[in-house]
Protein backbone atom coordinates (compact mmCIF):
# COMPACT_ATOMS: atom_id res chain seq x y z
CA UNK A 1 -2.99 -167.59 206.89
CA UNK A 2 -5.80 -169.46 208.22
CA UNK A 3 -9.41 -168.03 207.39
CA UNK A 4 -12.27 -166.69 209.72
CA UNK A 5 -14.71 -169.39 211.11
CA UNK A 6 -17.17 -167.11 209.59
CA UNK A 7 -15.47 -167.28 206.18
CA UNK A 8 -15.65 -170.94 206.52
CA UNK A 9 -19.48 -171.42 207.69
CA UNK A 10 -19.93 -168.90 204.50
CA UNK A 11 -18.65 -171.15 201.93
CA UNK A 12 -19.90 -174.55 203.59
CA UNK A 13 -23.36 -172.59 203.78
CA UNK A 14 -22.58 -171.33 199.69
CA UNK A 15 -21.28 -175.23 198.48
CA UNK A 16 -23.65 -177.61 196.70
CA UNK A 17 -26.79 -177.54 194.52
CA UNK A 18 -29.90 -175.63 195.21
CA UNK A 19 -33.62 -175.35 193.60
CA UNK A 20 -35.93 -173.03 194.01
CA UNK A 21 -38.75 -175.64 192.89
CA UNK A 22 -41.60 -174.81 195.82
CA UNK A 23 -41.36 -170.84 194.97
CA UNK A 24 -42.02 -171.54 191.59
CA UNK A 25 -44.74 -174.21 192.13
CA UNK A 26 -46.54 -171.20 194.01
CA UNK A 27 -45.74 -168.77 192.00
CA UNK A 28 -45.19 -169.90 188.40
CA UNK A 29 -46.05 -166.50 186.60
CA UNK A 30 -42.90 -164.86 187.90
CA UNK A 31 -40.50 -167.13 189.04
CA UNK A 32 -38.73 -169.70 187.02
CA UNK A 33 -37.88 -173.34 187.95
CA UNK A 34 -34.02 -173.18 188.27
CA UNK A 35 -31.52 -175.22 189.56
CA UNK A 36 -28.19 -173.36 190.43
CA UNK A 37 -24.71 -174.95 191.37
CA UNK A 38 -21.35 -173.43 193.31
CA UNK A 39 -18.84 -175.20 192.81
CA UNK A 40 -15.68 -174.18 195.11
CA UNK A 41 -12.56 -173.51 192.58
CA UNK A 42 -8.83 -174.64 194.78
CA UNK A 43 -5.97 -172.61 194.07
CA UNK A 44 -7.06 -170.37 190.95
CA UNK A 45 -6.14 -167.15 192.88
CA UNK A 46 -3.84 -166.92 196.45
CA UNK A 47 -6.28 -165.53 198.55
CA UNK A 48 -10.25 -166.25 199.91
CA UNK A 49 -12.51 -168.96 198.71
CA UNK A 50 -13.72 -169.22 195.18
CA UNK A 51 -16.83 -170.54 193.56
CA UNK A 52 -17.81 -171.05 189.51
CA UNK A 53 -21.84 -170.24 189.72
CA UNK A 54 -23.56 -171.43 187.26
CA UNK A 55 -27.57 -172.26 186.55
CA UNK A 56 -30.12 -173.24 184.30
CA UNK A 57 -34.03 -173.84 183.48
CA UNK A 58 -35.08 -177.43 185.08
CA UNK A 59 -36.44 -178.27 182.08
CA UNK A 60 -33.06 -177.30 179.88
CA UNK A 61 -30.42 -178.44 182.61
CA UNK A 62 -28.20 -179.22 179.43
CA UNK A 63 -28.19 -175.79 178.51
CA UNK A 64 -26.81 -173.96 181.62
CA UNK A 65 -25.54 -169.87 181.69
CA UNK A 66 -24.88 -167.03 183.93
CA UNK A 67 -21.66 -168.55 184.46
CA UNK A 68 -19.26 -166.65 187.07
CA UNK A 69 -16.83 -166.77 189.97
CA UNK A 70 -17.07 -165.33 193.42
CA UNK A 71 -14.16 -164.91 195.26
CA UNK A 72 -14.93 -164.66 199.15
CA UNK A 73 -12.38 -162.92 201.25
CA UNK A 74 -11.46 -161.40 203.85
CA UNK A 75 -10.81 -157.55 204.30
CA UNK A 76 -7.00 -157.44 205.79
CA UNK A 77 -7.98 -155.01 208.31
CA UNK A 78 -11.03 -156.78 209.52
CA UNK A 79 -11.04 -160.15 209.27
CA UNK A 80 -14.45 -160.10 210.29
CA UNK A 81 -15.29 -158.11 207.09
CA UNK A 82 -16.17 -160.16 204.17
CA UNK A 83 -16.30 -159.26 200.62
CA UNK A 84 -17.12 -160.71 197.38
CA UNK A 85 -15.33 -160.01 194.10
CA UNK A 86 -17.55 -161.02 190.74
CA UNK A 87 -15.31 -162.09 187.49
CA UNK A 88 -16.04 -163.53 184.76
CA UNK A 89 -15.10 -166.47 182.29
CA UNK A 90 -13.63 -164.84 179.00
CA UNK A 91 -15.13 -167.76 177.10
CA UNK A 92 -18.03 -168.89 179.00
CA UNK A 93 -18.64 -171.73 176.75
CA UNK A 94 -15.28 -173.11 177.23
CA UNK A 95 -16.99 -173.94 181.17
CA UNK A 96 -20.66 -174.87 179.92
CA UNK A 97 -22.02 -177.26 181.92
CA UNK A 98 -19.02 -177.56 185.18
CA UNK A 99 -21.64 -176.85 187.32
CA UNK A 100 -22.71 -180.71 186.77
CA UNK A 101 -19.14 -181.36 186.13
CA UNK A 102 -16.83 -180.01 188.07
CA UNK A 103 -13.79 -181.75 186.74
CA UNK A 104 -14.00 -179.32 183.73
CA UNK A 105 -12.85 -176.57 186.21
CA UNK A 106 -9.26 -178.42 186.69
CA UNK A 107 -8.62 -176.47 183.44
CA UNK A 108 -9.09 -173.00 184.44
CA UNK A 109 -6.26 -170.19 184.44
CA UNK A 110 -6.59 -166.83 185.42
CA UNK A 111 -5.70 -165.89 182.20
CA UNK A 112 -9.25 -167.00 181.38
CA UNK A 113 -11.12 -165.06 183.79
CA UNK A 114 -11.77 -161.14 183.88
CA UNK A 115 -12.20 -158.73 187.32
CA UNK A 116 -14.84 -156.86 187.15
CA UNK A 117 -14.09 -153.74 189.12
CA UNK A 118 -17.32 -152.87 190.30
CA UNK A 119 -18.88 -156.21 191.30
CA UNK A 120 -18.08 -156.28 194.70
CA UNK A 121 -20.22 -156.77 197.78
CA UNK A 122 -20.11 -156.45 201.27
CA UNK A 123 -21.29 -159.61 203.72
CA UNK A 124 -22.99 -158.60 206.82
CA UNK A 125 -23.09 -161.41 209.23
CA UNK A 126 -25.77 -162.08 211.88
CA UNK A 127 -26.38 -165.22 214.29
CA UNK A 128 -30.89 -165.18 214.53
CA UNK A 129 -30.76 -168.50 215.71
CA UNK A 130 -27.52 -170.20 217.59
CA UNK A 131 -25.27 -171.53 215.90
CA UNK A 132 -26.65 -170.99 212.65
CA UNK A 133 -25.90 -167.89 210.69
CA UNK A 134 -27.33 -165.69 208.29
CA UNK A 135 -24.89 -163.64 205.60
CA UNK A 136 -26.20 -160.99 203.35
CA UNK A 137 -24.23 -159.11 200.83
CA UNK A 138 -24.87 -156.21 199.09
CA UNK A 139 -23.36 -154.02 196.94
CA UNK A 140 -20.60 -151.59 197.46
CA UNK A 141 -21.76 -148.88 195.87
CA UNK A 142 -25.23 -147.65 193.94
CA UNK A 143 -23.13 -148.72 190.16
CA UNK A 144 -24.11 -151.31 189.15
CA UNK A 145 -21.95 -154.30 187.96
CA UNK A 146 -21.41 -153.69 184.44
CA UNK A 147 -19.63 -156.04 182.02
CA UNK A 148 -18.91 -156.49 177.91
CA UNK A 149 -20.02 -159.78 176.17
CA UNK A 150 -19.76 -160.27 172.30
CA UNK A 151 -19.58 -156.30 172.37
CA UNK A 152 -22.64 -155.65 173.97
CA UNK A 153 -22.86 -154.32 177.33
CA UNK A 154 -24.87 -155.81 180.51
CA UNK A 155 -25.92 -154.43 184.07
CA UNK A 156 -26.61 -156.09 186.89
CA UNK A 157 -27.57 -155.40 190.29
CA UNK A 158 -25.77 -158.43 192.28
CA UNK A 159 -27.00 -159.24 196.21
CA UNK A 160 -27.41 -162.38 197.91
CA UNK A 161 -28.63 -163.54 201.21
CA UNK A 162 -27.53 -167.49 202.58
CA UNK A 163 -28.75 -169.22 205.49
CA UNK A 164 -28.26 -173.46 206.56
CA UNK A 165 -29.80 -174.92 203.75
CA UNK A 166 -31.03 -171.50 201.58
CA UNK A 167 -29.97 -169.08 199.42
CA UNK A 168 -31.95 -166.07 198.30
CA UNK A 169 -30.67 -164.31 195.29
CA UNK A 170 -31.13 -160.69 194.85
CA UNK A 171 -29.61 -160.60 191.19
CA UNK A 172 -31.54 -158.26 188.75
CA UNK A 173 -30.44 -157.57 184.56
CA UNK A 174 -30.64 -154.06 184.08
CA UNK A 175 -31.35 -152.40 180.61
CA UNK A 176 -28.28 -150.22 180.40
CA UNK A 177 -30.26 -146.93 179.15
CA UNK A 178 -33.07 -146.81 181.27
CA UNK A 179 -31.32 -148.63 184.75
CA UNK A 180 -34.76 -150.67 184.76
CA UNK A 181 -34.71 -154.20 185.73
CA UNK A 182 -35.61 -156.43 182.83
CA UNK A 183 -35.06 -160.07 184.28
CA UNK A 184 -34.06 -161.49 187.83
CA UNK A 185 -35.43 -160.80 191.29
CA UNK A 186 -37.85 -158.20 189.67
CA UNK A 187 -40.55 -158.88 192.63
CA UNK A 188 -38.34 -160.71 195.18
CA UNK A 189 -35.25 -162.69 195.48
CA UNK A 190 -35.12 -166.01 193.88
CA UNK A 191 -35.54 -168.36 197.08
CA UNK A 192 -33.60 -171.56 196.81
CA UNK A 193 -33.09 -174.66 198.71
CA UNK A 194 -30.13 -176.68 199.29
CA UNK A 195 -30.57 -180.26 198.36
């Protein structure tokens, strides 16, 4: 089945590299130089668009993290309702680095990725300026998206905005005891640029 046009101007609008080098020129106390990648993923799962995220520090782009997949679809009984399910990579080291090389992707199975139930957000599509759009999703529900790594447990409040040529990231680590934000979007999204 063919997808939405929105679905589509979604993805094109998520593909590609992005930097968020002026915000933290002007604000260097509390915003990191990153560089972030989405790569799209063909034909891991049979339905929606996928994309391995992945980021790092400009000055350790050899030692990227926060590695994950989005999978964009549609709601069957709205196609006009977008969602976005969060996994994650089982062994994220096995992926280090496919942001910059995406041919290391060719190599991922499902049996090498995890759902995680309650990462999920909803898109909410608006049109400000003809024809360009402007998607924001937000989470589902007030949980946050929780997760196990090396049997530890993480938090994280996921959200994301994307316009032509930005995207604004919402994402905030939470300290599991207290539900306070301890890294991320603390004082305002992350504001990238397409490049």
């Amino acid at each position: 089945m063919p997808h939405a046009p929105e679905l589509l101007i979604l993805a094109n609008y998520l593909t590609g590299e992005f930097t968020n080098q002026e915000q933290a020129l002007a604000e260097p106390a509390w915003y990191v130089h990153l560089h972030l990648w989405h790569r799209p993923i063909v034909g891991l799962f049979s339905e929606g668009i996928t994309f391995f995220a992945e980021q790092a520090n400009v000055l350790k782009l050899d030692q990227p993290y926060r590695q994950r997949l989005l999978q964009l679809k549609e709601v069957a009984s709205n196609p006009l309702h977008i969602q976005v399910q969060y996994y994650k990579i089982l062994i994220p080291t096995d992926f280090r680095g496919a942001g910059a090389n995406p041919a290391l992707l060719d190599n991922l199975t499902l049996e090498q990725v995890e759902l995680l139930p309650d990462c999920v957000l909803d898109v909410t599509i608006s049109q400000p300026s003809f024809p360009d759009y402007y998607f924001e999703a937000l989470p589902t529900s007030d949980r946050p998206c929780s997760f196990s790594y090396e049997n530890k447990t993480y938090q994280v409040q996921l959200g994301f905005a994307t316009s032509l040529g930005h995207f604004f990231s919402y994402d905030k680590g939470l300290n599991p005891l207290t539900g306070k934000a301890i890294w991320g979007a603390i004082l305002g999204a992350y504001r990238f640029t397409k490049f």
